[in-house]
PDB file of N, CA and C in Angstrom:
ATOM      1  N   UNK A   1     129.295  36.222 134.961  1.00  0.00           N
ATOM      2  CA  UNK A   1     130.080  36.921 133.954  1.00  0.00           C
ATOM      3  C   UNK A   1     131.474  37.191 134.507  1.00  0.00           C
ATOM      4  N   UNK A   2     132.494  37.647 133.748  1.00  0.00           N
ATOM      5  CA  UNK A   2     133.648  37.675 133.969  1.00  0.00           C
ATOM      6  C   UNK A   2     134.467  39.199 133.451  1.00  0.00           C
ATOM      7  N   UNK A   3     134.789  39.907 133.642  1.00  0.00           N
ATOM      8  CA  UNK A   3     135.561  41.055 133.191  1.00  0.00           C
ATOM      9  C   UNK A   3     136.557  41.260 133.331  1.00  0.00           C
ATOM     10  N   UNK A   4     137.311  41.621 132.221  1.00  0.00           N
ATOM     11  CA  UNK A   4     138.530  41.784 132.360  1.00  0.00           C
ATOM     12  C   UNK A   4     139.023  42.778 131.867  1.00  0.00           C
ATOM     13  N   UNK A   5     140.111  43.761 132.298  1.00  0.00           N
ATOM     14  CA  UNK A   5     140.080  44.652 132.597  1.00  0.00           C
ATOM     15  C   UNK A   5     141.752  45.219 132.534  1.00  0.00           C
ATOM     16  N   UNK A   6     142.349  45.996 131.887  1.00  0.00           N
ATOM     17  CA  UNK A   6     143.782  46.603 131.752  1.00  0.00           C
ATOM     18  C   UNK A   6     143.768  47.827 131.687  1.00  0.00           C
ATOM     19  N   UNK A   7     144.600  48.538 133.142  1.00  0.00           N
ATOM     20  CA  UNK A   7     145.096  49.904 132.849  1.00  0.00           C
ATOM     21  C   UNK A   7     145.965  50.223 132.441  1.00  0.00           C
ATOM     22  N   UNK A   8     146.200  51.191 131.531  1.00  0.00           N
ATOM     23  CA  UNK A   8     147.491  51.579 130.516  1.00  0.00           C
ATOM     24  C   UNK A   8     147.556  52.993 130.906  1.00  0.00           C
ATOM     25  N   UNK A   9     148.916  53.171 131.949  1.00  0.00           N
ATOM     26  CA  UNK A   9     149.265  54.945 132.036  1.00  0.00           C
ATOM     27  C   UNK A   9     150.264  55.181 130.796  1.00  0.00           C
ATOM     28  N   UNK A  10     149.556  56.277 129.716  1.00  0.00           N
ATOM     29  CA  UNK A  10     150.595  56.839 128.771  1.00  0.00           C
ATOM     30  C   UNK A  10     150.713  58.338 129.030  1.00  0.00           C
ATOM     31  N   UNK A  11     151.878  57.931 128.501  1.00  0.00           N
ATOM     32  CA  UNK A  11     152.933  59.461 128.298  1.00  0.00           C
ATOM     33  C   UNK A  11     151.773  59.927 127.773  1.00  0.00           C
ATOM     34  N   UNK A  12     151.927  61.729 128.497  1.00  0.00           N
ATOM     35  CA  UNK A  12     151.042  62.744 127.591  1.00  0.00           C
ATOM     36  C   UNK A  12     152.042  63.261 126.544  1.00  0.00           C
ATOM     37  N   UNK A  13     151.180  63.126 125.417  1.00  0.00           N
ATOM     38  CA  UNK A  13     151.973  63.343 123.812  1.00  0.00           C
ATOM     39  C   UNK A  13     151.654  62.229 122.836  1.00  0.00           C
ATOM     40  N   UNK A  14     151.426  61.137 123.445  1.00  0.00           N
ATOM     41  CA  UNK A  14     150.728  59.630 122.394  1.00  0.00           C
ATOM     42  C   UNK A  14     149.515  59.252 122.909  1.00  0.00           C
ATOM     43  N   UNK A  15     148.375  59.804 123.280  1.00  0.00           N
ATOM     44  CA  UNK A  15     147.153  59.894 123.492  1.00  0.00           C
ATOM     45  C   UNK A  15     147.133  59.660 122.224  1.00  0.00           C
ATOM     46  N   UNK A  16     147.005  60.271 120.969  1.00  0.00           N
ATOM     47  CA  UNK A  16     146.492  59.974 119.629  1.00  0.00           C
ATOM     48  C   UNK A  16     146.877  58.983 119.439  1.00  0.00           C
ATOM     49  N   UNK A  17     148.510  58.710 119.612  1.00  0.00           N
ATOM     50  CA  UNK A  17     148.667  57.382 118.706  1.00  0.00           C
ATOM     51  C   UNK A  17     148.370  56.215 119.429  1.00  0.00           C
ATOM     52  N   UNK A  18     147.769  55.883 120.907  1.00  0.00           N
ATOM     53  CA  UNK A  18     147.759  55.024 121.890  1.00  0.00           C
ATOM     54  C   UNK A  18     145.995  54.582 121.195  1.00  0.00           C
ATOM     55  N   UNK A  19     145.104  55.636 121.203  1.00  0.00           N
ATOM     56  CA  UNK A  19     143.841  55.969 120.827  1.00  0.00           C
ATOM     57  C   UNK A  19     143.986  54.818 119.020  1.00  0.00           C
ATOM     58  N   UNK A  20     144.421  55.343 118.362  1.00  0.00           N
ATOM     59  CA  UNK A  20     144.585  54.825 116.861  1.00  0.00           C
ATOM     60  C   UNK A  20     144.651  53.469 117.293  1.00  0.00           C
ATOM     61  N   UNK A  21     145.616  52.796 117.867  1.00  0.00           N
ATOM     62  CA  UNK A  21     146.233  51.631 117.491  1.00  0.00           C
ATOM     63  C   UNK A  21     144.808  50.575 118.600  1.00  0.00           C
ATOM     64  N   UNK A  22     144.039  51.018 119.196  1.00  0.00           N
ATOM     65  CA  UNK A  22     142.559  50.489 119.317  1.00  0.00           C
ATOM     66  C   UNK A  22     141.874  50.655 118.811  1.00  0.00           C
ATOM     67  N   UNK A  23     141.445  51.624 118.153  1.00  0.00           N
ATOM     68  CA  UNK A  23     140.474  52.286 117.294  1.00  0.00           C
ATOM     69  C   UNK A  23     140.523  51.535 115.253  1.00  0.00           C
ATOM     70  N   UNK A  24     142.048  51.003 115.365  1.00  0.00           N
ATOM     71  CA  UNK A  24     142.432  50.551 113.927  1.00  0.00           C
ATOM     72  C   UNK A  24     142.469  49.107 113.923  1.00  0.00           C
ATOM     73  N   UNK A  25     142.318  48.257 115.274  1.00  0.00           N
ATOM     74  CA  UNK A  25     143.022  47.311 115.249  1.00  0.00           C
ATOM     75  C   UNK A  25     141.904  45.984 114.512  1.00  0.00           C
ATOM     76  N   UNK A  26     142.479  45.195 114.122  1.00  0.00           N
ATOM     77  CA  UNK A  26     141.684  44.011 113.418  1.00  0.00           C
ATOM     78  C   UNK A  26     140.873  43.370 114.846  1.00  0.00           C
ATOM     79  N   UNK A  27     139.624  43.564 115.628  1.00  0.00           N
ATOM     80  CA  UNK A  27     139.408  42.368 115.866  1.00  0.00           C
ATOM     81  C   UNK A  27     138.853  41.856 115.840  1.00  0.00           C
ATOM     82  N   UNK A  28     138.799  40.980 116.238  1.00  0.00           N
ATOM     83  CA  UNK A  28     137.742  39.564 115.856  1.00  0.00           C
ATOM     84  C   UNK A  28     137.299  39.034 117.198  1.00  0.00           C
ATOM     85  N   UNK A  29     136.953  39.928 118.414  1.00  0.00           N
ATOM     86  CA  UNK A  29     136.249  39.303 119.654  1.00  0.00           C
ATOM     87  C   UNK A  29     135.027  38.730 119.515  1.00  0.00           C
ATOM     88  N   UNK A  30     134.094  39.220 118.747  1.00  0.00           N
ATOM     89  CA  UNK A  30     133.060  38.588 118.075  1.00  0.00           C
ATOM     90  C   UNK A  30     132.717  37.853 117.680  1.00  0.00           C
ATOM     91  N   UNK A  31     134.029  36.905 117.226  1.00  0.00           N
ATOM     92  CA  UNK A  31     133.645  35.242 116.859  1.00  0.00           C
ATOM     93  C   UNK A  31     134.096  34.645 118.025  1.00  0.00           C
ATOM     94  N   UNK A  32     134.085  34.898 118.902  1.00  0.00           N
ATOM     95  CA  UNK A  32     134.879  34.191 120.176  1.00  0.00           C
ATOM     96  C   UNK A  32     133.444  33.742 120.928  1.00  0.00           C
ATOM     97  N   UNK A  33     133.225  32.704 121.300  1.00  0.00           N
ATOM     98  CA  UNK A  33     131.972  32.084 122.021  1.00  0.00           C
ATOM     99  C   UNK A  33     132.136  32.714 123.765  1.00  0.00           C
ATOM    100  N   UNK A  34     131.147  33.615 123.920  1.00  0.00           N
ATOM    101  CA  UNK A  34     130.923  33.612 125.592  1.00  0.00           C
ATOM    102  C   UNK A  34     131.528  35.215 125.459  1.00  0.00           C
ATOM    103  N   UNK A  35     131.957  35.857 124.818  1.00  0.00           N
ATOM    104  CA  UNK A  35     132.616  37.243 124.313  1.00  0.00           C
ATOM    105  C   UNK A  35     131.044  38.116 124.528  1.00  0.00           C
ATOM    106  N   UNK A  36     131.066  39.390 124.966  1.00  0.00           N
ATOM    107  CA  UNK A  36     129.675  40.091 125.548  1.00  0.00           C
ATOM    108  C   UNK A  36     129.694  41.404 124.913  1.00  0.00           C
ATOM    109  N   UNK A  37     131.093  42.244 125.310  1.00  0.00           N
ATOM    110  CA  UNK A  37     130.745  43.094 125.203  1.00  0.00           C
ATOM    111  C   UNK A  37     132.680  43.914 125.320  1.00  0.00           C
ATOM    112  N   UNK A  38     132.794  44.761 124.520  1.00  0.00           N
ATOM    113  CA  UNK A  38     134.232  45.958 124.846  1.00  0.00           C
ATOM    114  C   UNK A  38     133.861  47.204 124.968  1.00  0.00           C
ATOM    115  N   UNK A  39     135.201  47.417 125.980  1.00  0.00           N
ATOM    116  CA  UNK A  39     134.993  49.561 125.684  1.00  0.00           C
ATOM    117  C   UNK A  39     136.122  49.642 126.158  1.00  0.00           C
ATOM    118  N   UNK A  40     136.515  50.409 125.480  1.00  0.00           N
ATOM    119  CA  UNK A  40     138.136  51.373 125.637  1.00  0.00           C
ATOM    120  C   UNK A  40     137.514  52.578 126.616  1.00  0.00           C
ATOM    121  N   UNK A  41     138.568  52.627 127.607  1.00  0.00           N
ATOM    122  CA  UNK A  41     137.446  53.680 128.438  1.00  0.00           C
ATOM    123  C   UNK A  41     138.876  54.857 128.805  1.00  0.00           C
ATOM    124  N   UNK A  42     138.751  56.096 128.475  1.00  0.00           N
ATOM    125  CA  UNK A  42     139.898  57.319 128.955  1.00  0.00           C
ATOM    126  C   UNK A  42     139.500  58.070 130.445  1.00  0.00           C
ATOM    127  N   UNK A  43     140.264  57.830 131.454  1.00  0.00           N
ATOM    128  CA  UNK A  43     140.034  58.992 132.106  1.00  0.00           C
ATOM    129  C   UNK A  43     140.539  60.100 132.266  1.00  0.00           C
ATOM    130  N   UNK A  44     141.696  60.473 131.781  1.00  0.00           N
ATOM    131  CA  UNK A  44     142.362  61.488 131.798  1.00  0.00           C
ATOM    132  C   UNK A  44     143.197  61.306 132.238  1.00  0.00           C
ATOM    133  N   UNK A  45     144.038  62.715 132.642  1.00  0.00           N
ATOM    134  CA  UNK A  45     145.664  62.784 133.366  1.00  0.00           C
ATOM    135  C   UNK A  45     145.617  62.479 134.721  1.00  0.00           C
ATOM    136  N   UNK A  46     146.408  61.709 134.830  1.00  0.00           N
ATOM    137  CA  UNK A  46     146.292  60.956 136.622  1.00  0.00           C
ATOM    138  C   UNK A  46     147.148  62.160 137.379  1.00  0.00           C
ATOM    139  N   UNK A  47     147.567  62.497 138.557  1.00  0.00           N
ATOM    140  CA  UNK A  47     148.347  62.579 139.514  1.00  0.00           C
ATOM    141  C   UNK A  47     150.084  63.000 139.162  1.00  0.00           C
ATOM    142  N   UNK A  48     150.138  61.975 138.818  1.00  0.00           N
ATOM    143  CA  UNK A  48     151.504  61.707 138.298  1.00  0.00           C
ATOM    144  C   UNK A  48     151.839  61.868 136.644  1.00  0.00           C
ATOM    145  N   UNK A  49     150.920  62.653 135.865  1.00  0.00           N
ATOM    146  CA  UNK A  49     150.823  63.593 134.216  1.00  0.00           C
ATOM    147  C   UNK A  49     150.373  62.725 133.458  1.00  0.00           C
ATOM    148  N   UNK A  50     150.464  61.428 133.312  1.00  0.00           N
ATOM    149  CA  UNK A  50     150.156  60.067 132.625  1.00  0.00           C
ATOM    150  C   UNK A  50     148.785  59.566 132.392  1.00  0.00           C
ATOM    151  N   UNK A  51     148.390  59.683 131.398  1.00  0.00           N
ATOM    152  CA  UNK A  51     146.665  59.451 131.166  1.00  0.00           C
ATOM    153  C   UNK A  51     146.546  58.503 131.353  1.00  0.00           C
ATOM    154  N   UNK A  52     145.340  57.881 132.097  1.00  0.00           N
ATOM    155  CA  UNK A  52     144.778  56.867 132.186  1.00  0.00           C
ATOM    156  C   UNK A  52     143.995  56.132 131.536  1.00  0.00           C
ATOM    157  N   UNK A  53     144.530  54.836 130.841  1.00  0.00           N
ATOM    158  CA  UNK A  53     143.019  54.424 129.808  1.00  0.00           C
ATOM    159  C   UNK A  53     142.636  53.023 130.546  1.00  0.00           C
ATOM    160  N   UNK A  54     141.244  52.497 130.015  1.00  0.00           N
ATOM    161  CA  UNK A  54     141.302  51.492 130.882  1.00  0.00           C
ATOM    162  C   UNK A  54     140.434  49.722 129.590  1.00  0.00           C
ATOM    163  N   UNK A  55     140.795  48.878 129.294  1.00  0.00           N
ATOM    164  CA  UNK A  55     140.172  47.994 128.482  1.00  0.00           C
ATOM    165  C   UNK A  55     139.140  47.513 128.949  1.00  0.00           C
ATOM    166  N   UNK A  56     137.781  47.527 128.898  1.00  0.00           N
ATOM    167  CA  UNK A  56     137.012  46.206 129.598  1.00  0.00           C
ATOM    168  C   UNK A  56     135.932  45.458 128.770  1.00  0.00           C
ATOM    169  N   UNK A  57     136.463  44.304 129.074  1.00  0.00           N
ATOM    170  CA  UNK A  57     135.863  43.275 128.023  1.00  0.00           C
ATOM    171  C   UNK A  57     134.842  42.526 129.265  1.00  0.00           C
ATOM    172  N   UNK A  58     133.351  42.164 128.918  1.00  0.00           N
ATOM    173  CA  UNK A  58     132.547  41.253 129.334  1.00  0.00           C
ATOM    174  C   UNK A  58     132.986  39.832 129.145  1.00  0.00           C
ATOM    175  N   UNK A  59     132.907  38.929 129.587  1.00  0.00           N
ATOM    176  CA  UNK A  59     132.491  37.607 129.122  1.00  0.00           C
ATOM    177  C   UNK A  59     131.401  36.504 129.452  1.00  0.00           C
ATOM    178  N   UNK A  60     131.500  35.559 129.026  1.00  0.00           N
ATOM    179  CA  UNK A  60     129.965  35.141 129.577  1.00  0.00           C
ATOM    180  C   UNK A  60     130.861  34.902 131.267  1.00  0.00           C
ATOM    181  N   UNK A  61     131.941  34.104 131.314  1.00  0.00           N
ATOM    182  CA  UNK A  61     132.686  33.076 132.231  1.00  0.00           C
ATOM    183  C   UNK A  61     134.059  33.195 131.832  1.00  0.00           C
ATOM    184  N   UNK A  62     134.886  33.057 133.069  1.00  0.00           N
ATOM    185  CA  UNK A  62     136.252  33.041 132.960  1.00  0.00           C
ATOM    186  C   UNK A  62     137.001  31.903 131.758  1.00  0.00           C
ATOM    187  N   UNK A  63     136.306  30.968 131.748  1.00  0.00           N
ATOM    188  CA  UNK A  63     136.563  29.909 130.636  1.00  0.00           C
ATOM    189  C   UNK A  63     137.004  30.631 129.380  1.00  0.00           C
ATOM    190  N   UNK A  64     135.571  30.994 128.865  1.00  0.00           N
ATOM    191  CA  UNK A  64     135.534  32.175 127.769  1.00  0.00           C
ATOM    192  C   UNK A  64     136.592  32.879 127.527  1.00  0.00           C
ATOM    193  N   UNK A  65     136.725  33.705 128.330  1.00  0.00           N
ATOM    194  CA  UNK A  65     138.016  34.677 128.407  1.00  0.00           C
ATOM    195  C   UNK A  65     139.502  34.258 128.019  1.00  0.00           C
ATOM    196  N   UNK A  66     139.470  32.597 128.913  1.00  0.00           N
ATOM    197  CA  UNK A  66     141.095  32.510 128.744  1.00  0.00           C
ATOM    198  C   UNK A  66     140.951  31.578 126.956  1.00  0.00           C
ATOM    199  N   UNK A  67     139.831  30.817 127.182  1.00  0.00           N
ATOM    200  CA  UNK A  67     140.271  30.457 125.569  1.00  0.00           C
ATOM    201  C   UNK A  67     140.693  31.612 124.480  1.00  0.00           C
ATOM    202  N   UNK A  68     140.114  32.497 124.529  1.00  0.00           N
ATOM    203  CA  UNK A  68     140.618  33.314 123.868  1.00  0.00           C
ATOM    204  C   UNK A  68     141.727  33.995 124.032  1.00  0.00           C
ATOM    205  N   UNK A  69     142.406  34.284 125.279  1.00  0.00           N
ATOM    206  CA  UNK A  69     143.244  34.911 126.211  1.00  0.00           C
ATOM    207  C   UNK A  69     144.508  33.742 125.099  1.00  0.00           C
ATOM    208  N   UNK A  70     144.170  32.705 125.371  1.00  0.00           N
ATOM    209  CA  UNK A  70     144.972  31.491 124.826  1.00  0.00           C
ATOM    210  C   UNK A  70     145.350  30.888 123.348  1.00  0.00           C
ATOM    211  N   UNK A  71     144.207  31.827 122.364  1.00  0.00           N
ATOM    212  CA  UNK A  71     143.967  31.621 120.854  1.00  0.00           C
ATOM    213  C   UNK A  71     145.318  32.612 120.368  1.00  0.00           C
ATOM    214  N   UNK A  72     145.491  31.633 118.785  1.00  0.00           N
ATOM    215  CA  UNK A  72     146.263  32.699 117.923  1.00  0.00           C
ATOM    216  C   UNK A  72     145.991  34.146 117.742  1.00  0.00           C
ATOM    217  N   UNK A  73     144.762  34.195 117.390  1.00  0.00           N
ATOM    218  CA  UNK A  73     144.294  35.485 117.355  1.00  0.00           C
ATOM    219  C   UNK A  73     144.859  36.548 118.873  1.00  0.00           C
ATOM    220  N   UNK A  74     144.656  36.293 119.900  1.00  0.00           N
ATOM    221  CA  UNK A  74     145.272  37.111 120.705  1.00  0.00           C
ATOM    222  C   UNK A  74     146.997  36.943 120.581  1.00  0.00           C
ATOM    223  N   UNK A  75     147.448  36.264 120.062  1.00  0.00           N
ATOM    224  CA  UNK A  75     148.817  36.553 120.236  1.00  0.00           C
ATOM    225  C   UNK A  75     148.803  37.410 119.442  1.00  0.00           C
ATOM    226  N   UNK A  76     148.607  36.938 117.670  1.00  0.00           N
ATOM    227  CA  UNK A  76     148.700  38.549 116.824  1.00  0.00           C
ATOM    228  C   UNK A  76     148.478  39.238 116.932  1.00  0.00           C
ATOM    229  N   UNK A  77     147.158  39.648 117.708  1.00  0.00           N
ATOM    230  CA  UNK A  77     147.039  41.411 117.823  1.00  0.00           C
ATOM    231  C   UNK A  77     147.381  41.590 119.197  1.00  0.00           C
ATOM    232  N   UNK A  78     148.459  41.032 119.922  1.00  0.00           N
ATOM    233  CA  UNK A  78     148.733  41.483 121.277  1.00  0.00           C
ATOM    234  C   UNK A  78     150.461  41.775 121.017  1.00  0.00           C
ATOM    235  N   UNK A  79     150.601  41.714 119.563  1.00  0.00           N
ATOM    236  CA  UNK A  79     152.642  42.045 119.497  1.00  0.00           C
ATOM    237  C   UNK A  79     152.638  43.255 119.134  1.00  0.00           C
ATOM    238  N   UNK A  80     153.876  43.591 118.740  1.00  0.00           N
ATOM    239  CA  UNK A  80     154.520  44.813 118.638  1.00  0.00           C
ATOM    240  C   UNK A  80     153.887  45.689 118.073  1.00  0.00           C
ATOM    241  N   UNK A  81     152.987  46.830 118.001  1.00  0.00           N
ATOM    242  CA  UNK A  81     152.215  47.825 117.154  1.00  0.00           C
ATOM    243  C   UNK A  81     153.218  48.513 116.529  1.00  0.00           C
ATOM    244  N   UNK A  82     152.922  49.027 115.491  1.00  0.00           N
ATOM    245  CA  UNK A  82     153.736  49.719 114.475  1.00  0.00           C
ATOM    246  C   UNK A  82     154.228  50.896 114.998  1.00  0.00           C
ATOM    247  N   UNK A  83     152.764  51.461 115.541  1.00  0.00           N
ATOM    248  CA  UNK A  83     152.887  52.975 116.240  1.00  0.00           C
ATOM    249  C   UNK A  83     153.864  53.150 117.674  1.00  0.00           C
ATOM    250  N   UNK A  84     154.466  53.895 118.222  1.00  0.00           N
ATOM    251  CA  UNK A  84     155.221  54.187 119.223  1.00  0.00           C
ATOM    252  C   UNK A  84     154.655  54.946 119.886  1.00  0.00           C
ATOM    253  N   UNK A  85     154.219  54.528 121.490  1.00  0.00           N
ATOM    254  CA  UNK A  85     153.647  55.268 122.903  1.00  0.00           C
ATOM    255  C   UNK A  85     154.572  54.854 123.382  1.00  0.00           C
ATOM    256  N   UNK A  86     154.262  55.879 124.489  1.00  0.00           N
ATOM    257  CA  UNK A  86     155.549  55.219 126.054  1.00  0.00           C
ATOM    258  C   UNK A  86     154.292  55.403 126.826  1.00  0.00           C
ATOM    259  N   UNK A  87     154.826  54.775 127.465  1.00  0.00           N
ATOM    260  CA  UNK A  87     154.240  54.101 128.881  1.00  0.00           C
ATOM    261  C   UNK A  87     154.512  54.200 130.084  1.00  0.00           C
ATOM    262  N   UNK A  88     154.153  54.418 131.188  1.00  0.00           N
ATOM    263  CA  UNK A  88     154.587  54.813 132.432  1.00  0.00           C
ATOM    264  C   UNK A  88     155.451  53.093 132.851  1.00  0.00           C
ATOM    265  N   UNK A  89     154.712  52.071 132.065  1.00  0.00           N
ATOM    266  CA  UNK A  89     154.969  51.097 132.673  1.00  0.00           C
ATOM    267  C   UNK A  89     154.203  49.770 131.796  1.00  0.00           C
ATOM    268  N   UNK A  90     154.168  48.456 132.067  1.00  0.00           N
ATOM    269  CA  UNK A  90     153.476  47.420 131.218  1.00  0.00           C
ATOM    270  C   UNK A  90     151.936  47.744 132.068  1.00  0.00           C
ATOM    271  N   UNK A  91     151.054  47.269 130.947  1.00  0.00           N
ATOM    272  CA  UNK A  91     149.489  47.327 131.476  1.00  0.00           C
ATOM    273  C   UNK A  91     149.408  46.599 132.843  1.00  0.00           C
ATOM    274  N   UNK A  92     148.285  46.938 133.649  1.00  0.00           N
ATOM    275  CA  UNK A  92     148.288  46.414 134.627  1.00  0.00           C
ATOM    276  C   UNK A  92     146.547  45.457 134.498  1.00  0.00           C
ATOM    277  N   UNK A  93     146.605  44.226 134.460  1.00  0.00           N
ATOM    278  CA  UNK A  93     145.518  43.323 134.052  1.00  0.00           C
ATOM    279  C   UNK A  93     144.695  43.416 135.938  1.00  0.00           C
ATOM    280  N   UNK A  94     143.388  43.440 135.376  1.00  0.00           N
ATOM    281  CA  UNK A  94     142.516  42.991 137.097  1.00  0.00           C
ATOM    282  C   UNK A  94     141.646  42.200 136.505  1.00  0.00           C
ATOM    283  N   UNK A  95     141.204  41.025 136.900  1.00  0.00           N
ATOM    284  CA  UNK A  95     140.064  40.274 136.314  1.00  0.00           C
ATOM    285  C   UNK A  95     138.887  39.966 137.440  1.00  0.00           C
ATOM    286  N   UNK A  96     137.566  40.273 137.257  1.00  0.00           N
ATOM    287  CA  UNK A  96     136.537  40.019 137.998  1.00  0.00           C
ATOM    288  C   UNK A  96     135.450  39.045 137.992  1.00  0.00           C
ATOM    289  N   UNK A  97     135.412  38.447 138.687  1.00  0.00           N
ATOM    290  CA  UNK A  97     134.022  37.827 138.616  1.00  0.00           C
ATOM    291  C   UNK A  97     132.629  38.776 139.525  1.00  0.00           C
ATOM    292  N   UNK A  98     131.608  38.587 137.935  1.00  0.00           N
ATOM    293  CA  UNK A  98     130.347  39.338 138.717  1.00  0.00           C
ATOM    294  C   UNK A  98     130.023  38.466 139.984  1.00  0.00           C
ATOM    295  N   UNK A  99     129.410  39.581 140.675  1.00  0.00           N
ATOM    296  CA  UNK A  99     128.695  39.247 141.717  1.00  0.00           C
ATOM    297  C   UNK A  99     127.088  39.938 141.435  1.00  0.00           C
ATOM    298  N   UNK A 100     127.182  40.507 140.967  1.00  0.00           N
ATOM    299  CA  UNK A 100     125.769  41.612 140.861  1.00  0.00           C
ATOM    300  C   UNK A 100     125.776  42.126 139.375  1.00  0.00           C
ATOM    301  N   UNK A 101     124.287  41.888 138.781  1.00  0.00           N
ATOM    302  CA  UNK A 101     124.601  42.566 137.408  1.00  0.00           C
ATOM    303  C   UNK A 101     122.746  43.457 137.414  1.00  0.00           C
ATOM    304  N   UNK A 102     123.160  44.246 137.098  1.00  0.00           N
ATOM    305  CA  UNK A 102     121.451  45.210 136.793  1.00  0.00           C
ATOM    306  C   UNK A 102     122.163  45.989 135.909  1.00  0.00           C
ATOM    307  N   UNK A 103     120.953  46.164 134.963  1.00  0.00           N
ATOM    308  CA  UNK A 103     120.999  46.814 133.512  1.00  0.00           C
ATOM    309  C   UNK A 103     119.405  47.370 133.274  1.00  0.00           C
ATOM    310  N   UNK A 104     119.749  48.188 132.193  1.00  0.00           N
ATOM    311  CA  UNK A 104     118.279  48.733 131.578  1.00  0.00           C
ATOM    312  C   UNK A 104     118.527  48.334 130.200  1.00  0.00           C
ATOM    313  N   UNK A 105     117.005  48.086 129.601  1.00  0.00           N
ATOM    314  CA  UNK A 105     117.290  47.649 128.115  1.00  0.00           C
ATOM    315  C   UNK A 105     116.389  48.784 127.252  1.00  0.00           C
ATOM    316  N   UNK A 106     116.871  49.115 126.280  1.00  0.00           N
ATOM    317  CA  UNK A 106     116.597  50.534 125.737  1.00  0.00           C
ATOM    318  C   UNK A 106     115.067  50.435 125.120  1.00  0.00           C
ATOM    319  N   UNK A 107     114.609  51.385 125.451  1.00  0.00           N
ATOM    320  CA  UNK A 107     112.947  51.377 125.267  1.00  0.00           C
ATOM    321  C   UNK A 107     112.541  51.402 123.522  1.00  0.00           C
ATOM    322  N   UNK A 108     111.445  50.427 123.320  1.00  0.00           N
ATOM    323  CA  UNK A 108     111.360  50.786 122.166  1.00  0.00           C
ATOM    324  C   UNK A 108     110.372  52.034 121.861  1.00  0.00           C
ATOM    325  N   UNK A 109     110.453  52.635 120.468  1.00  0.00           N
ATOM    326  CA  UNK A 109     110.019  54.411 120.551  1.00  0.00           C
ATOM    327  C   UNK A 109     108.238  53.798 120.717  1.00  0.00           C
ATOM    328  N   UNK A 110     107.516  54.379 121.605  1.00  0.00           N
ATOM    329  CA  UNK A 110     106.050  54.748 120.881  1.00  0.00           C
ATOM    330  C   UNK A 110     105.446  54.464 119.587  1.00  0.00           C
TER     331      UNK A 110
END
């Protein structure tokens, strides 16, 4: 599997509107072949006042990832958002390859 992964430090004051413009956005990772799994993940105010959010997308394989990384669809929903955040700075991308994966699969009831 493959993960990929963007931290975004925002200004405290557009937490809401940083939050919205993921929470609203059209996508369509789901028709993408080898696509697993997303989560928008918050940790809070870093060090330096700037909240930390973080993207992480599963994939089956790095392949996966960049075709899509590479499709129309990511260019459109990767331009200009309507809404206005500031930013400490541009996202910072890390991409992983698993080495180790363990999971639990949710029990069915009794």
């Amino acid at each position: 599997m493959f993960i990929a992964m963007n931290h975004f430090l925002v200004k405290p004051g557009y937490e809401e509107a940083f939050e919205g413009i993921w929470r609203d956005r059209d996508s369509r990772l789901r028709e993408f072949d080898g696509f697993i799994s997303f989560e928008m993940l918050k940790a809070g105010e870093q060090e330096d006042g700037f909240v930390l959010y973080a993207s992480h997308a599963t994939w089956n394989d790095r392949e996966a990832f960049e075709v899509w990384l590479n499709s129309d669809h990511f260019k459109s929903s990767h331009g200009r958002p309507k809404v206005k955040v500031e930013y400490k700075g541009p996202p910072r991308f890390i991409g992983f390859e698993t080495l180790e994966n363990l999971s639990i699969s949710a029990l069915e009831p009794a």
